[in-house]
Protein backbone atom coordinates (compact mmCIF):
# COMPACT_ATOMS: atom_id res chain seq x y z
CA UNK A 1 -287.25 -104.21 -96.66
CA UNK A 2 -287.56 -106.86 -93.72
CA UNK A 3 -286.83 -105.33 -90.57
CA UNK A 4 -284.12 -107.10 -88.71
CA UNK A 5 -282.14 -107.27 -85.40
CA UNK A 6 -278.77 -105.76 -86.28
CA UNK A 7 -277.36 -104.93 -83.21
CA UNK A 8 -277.66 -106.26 -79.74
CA UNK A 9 -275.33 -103.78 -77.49
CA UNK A 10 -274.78 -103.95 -73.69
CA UNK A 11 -272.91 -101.23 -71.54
CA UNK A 12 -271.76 -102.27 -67.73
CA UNK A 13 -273.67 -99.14 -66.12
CA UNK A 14 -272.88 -98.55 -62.38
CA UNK A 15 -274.23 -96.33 -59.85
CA UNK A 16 -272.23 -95.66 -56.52
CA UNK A 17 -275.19 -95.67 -54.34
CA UNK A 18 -272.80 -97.35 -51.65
CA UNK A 19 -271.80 -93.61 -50.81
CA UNK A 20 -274.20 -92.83 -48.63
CA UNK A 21 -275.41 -96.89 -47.91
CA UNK A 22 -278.74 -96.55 -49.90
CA UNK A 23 -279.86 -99.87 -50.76
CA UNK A 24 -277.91 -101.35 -47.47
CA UNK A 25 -279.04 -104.34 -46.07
CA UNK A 26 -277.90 -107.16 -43.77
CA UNK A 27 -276.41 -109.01 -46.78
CA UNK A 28 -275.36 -106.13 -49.16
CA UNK A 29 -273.63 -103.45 -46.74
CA UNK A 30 -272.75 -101.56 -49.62
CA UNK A 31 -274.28 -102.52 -52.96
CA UNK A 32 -273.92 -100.22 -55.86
CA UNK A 33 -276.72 -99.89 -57.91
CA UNK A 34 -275.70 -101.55 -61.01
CA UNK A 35 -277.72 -102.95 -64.57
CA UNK A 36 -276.29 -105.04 -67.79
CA UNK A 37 -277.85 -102.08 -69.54
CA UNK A 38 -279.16 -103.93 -73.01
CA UNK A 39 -280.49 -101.87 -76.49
CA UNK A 40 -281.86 -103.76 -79.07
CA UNK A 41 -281.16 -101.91 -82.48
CA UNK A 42 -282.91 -102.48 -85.83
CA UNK A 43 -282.52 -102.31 -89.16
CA UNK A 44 -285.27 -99.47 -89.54
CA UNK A 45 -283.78 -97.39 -86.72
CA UNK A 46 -286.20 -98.46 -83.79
CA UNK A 47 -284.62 -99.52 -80.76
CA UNK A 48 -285.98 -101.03 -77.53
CA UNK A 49 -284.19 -101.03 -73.62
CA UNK A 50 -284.19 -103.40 -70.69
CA UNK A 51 -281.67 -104.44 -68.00
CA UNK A 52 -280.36 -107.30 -65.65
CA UNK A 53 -280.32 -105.54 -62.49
CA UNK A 54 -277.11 -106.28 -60.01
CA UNK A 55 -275.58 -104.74 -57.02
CA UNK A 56 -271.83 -103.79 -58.36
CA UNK A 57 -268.79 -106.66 -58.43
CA UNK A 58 -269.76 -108.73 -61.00
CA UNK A 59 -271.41 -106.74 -63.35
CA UNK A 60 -269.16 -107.56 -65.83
CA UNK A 61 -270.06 -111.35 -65.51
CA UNK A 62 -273.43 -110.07 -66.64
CA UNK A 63 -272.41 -107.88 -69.58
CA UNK A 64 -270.73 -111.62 -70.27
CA UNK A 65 -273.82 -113.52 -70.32
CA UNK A 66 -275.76 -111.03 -72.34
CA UNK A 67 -273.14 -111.34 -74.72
CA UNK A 68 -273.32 -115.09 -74.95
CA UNK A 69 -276.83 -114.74 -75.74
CA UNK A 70 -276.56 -111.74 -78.19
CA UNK A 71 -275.85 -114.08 -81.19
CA UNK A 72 -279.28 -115.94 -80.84
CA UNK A 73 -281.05 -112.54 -81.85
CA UNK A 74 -278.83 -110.71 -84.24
CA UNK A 75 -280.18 -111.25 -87.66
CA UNK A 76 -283.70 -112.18 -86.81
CA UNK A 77 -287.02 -110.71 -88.70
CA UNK A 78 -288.54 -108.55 -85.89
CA UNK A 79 -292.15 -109.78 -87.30
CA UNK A 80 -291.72 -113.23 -86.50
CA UNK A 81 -290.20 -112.38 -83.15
CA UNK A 82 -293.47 -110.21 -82.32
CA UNK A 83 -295.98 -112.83 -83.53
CA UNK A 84 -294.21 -115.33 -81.00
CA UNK A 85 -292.06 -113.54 -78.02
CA UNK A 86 -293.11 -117.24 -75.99
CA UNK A 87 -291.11 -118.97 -78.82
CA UNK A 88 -288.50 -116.04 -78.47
CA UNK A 89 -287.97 -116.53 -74.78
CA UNK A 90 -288.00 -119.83 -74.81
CA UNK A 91 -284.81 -119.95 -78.00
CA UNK A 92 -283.36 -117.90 -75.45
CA UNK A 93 -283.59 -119.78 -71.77
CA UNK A 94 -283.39 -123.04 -73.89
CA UNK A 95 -280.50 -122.96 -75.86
CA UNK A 96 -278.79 -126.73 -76.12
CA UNK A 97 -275.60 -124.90 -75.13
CA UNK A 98 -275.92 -122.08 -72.82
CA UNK A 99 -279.31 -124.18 -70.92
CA UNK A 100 -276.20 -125.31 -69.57
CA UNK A 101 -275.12 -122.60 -67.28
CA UNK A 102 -278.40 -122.77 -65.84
CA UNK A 103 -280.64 -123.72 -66.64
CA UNK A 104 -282.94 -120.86 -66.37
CA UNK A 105 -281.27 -119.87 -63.04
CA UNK A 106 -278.34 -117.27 -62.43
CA UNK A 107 -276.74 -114.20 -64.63
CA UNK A 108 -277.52 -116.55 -67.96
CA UNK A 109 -281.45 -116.31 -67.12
CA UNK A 110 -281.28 -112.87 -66.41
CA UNK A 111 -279.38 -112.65 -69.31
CA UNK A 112 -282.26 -113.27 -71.27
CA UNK A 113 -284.40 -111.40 -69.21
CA UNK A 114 -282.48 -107.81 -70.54
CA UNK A 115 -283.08 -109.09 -74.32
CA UNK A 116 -286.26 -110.50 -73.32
CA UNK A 117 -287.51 -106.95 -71.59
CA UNK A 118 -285.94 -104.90 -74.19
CA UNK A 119 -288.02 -106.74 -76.75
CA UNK A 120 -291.23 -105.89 -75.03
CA UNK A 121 -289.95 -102.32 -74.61
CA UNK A 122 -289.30 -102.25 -78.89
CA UNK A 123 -292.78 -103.64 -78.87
CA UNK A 124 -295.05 -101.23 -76.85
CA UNK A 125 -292.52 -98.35 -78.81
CA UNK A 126 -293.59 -99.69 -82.21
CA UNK A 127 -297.65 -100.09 -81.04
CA UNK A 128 -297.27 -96.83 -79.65
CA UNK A 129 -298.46 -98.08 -75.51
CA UNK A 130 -296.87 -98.85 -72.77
CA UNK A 131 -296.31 -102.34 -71.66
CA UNK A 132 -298.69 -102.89 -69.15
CA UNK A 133 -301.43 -102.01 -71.79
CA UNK A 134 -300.37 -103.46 -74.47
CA UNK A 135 -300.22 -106.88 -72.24
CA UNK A 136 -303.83 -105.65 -71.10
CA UNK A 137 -305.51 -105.60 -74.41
CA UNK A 138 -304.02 -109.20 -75.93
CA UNK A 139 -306.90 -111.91 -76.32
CA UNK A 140 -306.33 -114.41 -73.70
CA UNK A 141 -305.04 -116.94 -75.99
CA UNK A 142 -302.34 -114.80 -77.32
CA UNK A 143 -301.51 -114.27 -73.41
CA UNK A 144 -301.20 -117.83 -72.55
CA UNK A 145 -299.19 -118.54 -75.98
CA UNK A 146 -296.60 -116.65 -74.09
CA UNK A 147 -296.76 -119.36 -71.53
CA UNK A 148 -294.65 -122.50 -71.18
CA UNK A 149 -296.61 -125.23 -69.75
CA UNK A 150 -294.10 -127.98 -69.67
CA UNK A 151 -293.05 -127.61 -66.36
CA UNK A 152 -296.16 -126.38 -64.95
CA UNK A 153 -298.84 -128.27 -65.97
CA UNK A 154 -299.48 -130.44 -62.61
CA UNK A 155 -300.30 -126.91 -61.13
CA UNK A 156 -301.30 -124.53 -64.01
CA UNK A 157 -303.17 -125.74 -67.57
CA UNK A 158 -303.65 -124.36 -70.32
CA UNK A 159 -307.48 -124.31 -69.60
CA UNK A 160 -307.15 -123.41 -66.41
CA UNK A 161 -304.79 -120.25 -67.29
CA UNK A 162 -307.60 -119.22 -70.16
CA UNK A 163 -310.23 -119.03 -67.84
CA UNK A 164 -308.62 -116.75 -64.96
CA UNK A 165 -308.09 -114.57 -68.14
CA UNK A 166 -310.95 -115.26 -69.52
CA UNK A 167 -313.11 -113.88 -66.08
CA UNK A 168 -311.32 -110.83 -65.63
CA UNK A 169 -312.21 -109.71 -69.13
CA UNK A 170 -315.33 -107.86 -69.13
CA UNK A 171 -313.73 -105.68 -66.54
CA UNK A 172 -310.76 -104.77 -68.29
CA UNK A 173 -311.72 -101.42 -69.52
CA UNK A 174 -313.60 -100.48 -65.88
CA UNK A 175 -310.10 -101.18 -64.54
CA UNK A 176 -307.88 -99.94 -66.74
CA UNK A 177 -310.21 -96.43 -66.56
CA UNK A 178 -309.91 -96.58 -62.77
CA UNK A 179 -305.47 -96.89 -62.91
CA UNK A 180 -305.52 -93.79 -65.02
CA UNK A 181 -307.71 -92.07 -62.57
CA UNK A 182 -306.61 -93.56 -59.39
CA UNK A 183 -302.94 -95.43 -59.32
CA UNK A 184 -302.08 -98.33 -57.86
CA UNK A 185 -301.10 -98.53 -54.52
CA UNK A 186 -297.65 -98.44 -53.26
CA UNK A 187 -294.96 -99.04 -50.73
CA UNK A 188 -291.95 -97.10 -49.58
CA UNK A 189 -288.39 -98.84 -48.19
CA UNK A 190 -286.96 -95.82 -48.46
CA UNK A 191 -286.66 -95.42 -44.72
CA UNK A 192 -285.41 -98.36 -43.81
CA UNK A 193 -282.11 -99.16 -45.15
CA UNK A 194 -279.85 -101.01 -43.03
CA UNK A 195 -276.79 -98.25 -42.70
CA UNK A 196 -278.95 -95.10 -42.04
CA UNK A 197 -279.51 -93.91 -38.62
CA UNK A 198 -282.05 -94.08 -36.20
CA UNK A 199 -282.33 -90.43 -36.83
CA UNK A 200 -282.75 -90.59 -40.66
CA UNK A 201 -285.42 -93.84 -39.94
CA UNK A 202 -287.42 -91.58 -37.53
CA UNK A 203 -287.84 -88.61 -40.49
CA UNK A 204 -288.04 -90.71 -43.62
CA UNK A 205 -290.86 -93.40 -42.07
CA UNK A 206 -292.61 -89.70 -40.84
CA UNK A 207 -292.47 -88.40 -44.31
CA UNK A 208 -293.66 -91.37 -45.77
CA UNK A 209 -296.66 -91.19 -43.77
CA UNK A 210 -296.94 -87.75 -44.88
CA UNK A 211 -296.45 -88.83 -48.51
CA UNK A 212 -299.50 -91.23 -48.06
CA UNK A 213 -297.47 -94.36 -48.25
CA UNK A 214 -299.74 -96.93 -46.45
CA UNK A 215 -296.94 -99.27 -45.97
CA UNK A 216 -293.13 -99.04 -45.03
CA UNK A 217 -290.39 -101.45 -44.92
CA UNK A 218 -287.41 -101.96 -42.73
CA UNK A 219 -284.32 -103.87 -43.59
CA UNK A 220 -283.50 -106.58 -40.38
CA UNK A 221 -281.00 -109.23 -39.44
CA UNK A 222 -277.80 -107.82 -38.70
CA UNK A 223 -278.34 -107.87 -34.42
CA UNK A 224 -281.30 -108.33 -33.01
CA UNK A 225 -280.86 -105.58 -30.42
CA UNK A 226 -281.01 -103.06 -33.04
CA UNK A 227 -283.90 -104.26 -35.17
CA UNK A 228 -286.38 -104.15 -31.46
CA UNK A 229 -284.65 -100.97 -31.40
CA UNK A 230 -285.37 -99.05 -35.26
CA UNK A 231 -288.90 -101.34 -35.02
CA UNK A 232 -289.76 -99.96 -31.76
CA UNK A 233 -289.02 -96.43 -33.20
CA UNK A 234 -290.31 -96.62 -36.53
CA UNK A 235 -293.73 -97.93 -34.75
CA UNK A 236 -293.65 -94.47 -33.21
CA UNK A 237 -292.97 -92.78 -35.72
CA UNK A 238 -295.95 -94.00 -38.43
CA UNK A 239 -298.23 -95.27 -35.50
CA UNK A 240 -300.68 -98.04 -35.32
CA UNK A 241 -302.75 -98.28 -38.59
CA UNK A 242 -299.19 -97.58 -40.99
CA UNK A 243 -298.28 -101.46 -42.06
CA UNK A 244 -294.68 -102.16 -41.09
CA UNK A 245 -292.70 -104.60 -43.68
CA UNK A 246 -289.54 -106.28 -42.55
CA UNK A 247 -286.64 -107.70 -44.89
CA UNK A 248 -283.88 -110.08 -43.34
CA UNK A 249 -282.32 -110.69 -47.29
CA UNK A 250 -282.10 -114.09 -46.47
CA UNK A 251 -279.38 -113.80 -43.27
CA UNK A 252 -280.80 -116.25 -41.40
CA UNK A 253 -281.56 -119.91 -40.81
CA UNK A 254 -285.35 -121.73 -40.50
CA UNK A 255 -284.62 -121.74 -36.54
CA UNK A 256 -282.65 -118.36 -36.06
CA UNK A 257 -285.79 -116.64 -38.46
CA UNK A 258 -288.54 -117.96 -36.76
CA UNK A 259 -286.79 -116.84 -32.89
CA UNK A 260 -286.09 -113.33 -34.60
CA UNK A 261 -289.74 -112.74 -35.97
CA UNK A 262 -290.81 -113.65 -32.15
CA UNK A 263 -288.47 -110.90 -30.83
CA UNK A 264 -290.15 -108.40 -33.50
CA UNK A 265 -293.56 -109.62 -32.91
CA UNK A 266 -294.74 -107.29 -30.46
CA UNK A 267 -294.12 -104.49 -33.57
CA UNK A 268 -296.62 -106.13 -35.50
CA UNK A 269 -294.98 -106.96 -38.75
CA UNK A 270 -297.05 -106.98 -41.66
CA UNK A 271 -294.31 -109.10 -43.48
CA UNK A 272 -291.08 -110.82 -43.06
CA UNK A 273 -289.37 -110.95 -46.69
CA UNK A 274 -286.94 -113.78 -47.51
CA UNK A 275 -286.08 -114.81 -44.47
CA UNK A 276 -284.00 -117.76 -45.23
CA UNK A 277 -282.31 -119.14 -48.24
CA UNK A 278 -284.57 -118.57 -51.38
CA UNK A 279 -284.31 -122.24 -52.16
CA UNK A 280 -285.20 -123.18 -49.01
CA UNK A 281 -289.02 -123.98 -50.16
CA UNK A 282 -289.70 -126.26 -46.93
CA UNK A 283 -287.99 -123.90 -44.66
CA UNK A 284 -290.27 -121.30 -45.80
CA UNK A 285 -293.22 -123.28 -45.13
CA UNK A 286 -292.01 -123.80 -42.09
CA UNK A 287 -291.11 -120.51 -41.18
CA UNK A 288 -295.11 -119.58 -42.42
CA UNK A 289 -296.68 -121.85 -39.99
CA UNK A 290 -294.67 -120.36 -37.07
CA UNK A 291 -294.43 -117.01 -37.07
CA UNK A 292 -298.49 -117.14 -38.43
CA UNK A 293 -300.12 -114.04 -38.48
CA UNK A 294 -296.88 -112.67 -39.69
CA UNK A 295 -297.07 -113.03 -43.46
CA UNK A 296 -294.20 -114.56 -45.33
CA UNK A 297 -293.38 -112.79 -48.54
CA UNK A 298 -290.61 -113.73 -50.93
CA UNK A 299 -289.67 -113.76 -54.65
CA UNK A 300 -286.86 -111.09 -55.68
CA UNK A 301 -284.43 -114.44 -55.74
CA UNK A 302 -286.53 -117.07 -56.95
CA UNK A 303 -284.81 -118.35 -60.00
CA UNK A 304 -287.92 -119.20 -62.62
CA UNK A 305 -291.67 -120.59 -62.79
CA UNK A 306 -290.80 -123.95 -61.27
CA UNK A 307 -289.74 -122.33 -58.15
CA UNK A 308 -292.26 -120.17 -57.59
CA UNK A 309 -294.86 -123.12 -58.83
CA UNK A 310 -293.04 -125.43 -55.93
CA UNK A 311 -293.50 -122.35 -53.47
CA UNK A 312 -297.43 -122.01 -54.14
CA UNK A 313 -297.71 -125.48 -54.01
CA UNK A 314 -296.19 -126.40 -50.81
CA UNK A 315 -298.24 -123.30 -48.78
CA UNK A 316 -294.46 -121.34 -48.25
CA UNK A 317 -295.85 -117.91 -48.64
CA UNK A 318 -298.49 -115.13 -48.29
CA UNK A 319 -297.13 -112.31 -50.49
CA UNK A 320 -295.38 -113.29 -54.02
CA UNK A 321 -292.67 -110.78 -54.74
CA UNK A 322 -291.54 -111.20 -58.73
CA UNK A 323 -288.77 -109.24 -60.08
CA UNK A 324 -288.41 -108.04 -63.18
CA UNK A 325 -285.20 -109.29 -64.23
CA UNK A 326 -284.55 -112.53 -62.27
CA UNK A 327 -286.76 -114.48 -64.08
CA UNK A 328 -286.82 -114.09 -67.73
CA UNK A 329 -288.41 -110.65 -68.20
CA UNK A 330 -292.07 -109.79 -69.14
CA UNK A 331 -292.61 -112.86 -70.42
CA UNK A 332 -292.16 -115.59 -67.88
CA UNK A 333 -293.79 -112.98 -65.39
CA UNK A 334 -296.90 -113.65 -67.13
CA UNK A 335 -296.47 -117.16 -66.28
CA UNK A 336 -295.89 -116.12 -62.73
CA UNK A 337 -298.67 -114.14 -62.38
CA UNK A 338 -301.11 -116.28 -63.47
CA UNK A 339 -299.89 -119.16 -60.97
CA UNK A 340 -299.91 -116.31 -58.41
CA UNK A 341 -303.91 -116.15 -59.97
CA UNK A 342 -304.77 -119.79 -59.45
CA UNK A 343 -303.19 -120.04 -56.10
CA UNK A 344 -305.40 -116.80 -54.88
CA UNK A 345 -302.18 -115.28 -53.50
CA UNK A 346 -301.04 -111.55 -53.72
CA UNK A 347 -298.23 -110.46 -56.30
CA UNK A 348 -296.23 -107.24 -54.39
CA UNK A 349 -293.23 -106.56 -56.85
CA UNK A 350 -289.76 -106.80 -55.72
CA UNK A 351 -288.50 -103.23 -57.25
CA UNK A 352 -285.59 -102.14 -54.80
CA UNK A 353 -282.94 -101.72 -57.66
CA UNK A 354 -281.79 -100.13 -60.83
CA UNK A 355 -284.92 -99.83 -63.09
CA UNK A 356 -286.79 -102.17 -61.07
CA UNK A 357 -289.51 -99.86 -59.96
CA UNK A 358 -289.85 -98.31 -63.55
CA UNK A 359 -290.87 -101.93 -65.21
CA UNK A 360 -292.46 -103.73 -62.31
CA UNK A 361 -295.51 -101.02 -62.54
CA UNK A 362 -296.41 -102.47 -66.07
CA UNK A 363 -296.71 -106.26 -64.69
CA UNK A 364 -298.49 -105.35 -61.30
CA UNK A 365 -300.33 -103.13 -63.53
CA UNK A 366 -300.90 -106.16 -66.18
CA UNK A 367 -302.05 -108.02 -62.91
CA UNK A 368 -304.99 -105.80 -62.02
CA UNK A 369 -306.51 -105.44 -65.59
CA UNK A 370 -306.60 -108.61 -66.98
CA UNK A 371 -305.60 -111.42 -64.52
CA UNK A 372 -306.37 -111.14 -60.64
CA UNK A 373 -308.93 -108.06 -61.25
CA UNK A 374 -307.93 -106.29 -57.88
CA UNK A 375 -305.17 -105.06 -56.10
CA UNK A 376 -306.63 -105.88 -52.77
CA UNK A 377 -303.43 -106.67 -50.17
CA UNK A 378 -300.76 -105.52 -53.74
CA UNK A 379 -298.35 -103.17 -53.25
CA UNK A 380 -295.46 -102.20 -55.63
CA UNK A 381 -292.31 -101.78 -53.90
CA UNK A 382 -291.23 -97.90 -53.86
CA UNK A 383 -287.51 -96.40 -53.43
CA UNK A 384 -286.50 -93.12 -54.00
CA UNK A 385 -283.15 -93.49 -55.77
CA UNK A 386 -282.07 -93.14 -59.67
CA UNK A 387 -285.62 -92.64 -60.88
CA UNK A 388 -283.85 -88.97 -62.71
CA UNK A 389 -281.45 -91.00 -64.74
CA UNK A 390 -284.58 -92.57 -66.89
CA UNK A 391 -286.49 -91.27 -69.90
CA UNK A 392 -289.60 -91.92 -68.74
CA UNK A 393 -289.29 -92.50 -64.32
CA UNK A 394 -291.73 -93.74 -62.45
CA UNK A 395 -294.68 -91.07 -60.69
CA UNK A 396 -295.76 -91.18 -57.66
CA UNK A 397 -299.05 -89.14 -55.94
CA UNK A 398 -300.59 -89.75 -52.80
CA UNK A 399 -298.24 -92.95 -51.86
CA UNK A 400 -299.74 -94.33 -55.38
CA UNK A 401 -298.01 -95.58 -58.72
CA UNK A 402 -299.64 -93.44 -61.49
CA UNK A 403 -299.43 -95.51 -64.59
CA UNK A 404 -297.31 -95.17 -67.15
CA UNK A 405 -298.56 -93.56 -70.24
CA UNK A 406 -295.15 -93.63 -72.90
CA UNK A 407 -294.77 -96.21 -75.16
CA UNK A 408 -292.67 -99.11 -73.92
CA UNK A 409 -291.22 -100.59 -70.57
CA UNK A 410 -289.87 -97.22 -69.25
CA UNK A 411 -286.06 -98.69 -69.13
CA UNK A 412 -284.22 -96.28 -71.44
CA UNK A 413 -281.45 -94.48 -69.36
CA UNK A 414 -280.77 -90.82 -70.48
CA UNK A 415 -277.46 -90.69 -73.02
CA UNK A 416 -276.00 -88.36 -70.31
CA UNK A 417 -276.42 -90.46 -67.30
CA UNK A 418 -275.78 -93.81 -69.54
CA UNK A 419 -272.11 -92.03 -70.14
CA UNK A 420 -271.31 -90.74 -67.06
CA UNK A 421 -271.75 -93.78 -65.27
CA UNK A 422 -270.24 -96.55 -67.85
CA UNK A 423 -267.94 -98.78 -65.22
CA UNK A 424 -265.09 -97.94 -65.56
CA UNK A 425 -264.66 -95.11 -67.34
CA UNK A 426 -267.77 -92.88 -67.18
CA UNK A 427 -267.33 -89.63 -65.57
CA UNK A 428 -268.13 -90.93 -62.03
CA UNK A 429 -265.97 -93.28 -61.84
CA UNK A 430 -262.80 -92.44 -63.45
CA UNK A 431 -263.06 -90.33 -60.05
CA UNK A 432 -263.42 -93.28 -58.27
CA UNK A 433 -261.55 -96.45 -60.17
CA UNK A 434 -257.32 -95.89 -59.36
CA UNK A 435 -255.20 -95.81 -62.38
């Protein structure tokens, strides 16, 4: 019997993490955690998970999109999916029709990203490894198959993509050896949310020193008197050799940014993360060659390939921050990551969300074995919220990611916290939602 897609399902799944303003920045006072939770169903009972992250209103619009797309996949051989997921992704983000609500931009692209991640999540189930290993141990042609090159070739070749791979090869198993032993580093922004106090920033930057974070980041640009203020005490409280991130969430303008970053200066930033409009590609260049040695990191926003291609090419950032579902899953980050390769600059996952943290470890894990070959200045992005609602959460030792060692892309919710948190009538909020 062939085995076919019979079901795509998606369930609005919302978390009310605007309780107690975790996740609270200058732009999103009070997000709720929120996913287009996506399960891929087969024919022969396997299954596979991803999700379209989002921060609450508007969730629905995403169920929507997924939806839309759902139709493209139901009824397809799951063979001839696997022996081409570039061809998959690209029926998806380039459908005559739906291209239109992009294209490959906004809840349409991320759309495709849930399908596209819950794919690669049926895959590494049915193989039996986790994503970031199974990724690891394809040839490097079957890696740049994955690729589309149409838009990218004045930047990125074929050729040139085969031989980053290509040079990281014969280190592969050293590397992969060394993540199971070591970890890969990480970051923690779970002091620095916009809402908490100064009293709450003082402890939770402490603790993450005493967690062996080497890195923290503080959310900044709601007044400028109060981000000297929570810098000036968080440099206290982690001291001199602790790197301090800052995220402005793209409040401000090229001028306003670059006068703010002066104010901070003094703090030593490691970082400013989108600082302006995530389109702004020029403005970010800008804002790199003023507030210089303050790196510029961005990414979480950036629509697709193009734009980050444009943003290597025009010198607008240090740090490269993908996402793992604002772009179109696993598969255009591999695209991503190998422009991140060619350019020489640092991939440090965006993962401050819903799932995030749990499949950005397989790509910056992906990144170390078998394309850059370090993780020299890479950090994955660290928050301590919702990791208990997932099968397989994330693990953390010594301020370091220990890698993954389940089958799949570690998105499957539990059944119990998938029910009581269905918007709106899960447990939680039928509390919460008035009649």
């Amino acid at each position: 019997m062939t085995e076919l897609i019979t079901a795509v399902e998606t369930v609005d799944v919302r978390f009310p993490t605007s309780a107690d303003l975790d996740g609270s920045d200058a732009m999103n006072p009070e997000p709720d955690y929120s996913g287009a939770y996506v399960t891929i169903r087969t024919n022969r009972g396997a299954a596979g998970h991803g999700l379209a992250f989002t921060v609450g209103r508007g969730n629905d619009v995403q169920v929507a999109a997924v939806h839309a797309l759902a139709e493209l996949v139901v009824g397809q051989p799951v063979e001839e999916i696997l022996s081409d997921l570039g061809g998959f992704s690209r029926r998806l983000t380039g459908d005559s029709q739906l291209r239109w609500l992009g294209p490959e931009k906004g809840v349409i692209h991320m759309a495709a990203a849930a399908i596209v991640n819950a794919m690669w999540d049926l895959y590494g189930r049915r193989e039996g490894k986790p994503v970031w290993r199974l990724l690891s141990e394809m040839t490097p042609e079957q890696l740049v198959d994955l690729v589309d090159f149409r838009y990218l070739e004045d930047a990125l070749t074929r050729q040139e993509a085969l031989d980053i791979l290509r040079r990281s090869e014969p280190g592969r198993a050293e590397r992969t050896s060394r993540l199971l032993r070591e970890g890969f580093p990480a970051y923690t922004t779970t002091p620095g949310w916009l809402g908490y106090s100064d009293e709450k920033l003082v402890r939770l930057s402490r603790q993450a020193v005493a967690d062996g974070f080497p890195q923290i980041k503080l959310k900044v640009g709601a007044s400028i008197e109060d981000d000297v203020r929570r810098m000036r005490l968080a440099r206290e409280a982690v001291g001199p050799d602790i790197r301090i991130a800052v995220d402005a969430n793209q409040a401000w303008g090229v001028p306003q940014a670059i006068a703010w970053m002066k104010r901070l200066a003094s703090y030593d930033p490691y970082w400013i993360e989108e600082p302006t409009s995530p389109d702004d590609i020029l403005g970010h260049a800008l804002i790199r060659e003023m507030v210089a040695p303050i790196k510029v990191a961005t990414g979480e926003h950036t629509h697709n390939q193009v734009m980050f291609k444009q943003l290597l090419q025009a010198g607008s950032l240090d740090i490269l921050q993908m996402d793992a579902s604002r772009t179109a899953g696993v598969t255009e980050n591999v695209a991503i990551l190998l422009l991140a390769a060619k350019f020489g600059i640092p991939v440090c996952p965006h993962a401050g969300g819903l799932g995030l943290c749990e499949m950005v470890q397989h790509l910056a894990m992906f990144d170390y074995v078998a394309v850059a070959g370090t993780h020299e200045d890479r950090v994955i992005e660290y928050v301590d919220h919702l990791h208990e609602h997932f099968t397989d959460p994330v693990r953390l030792r010594g301020g370091r990611y220990l890698a993954p060692t389940a089958a799949g892309l570690s998105a499957e919710l539990r059944p119990e916290s998938l029910a009581a948190h269905t918007f709106p009538t899960g447990a939680v909020w039928d509390r919460k939602v008035p009649a």
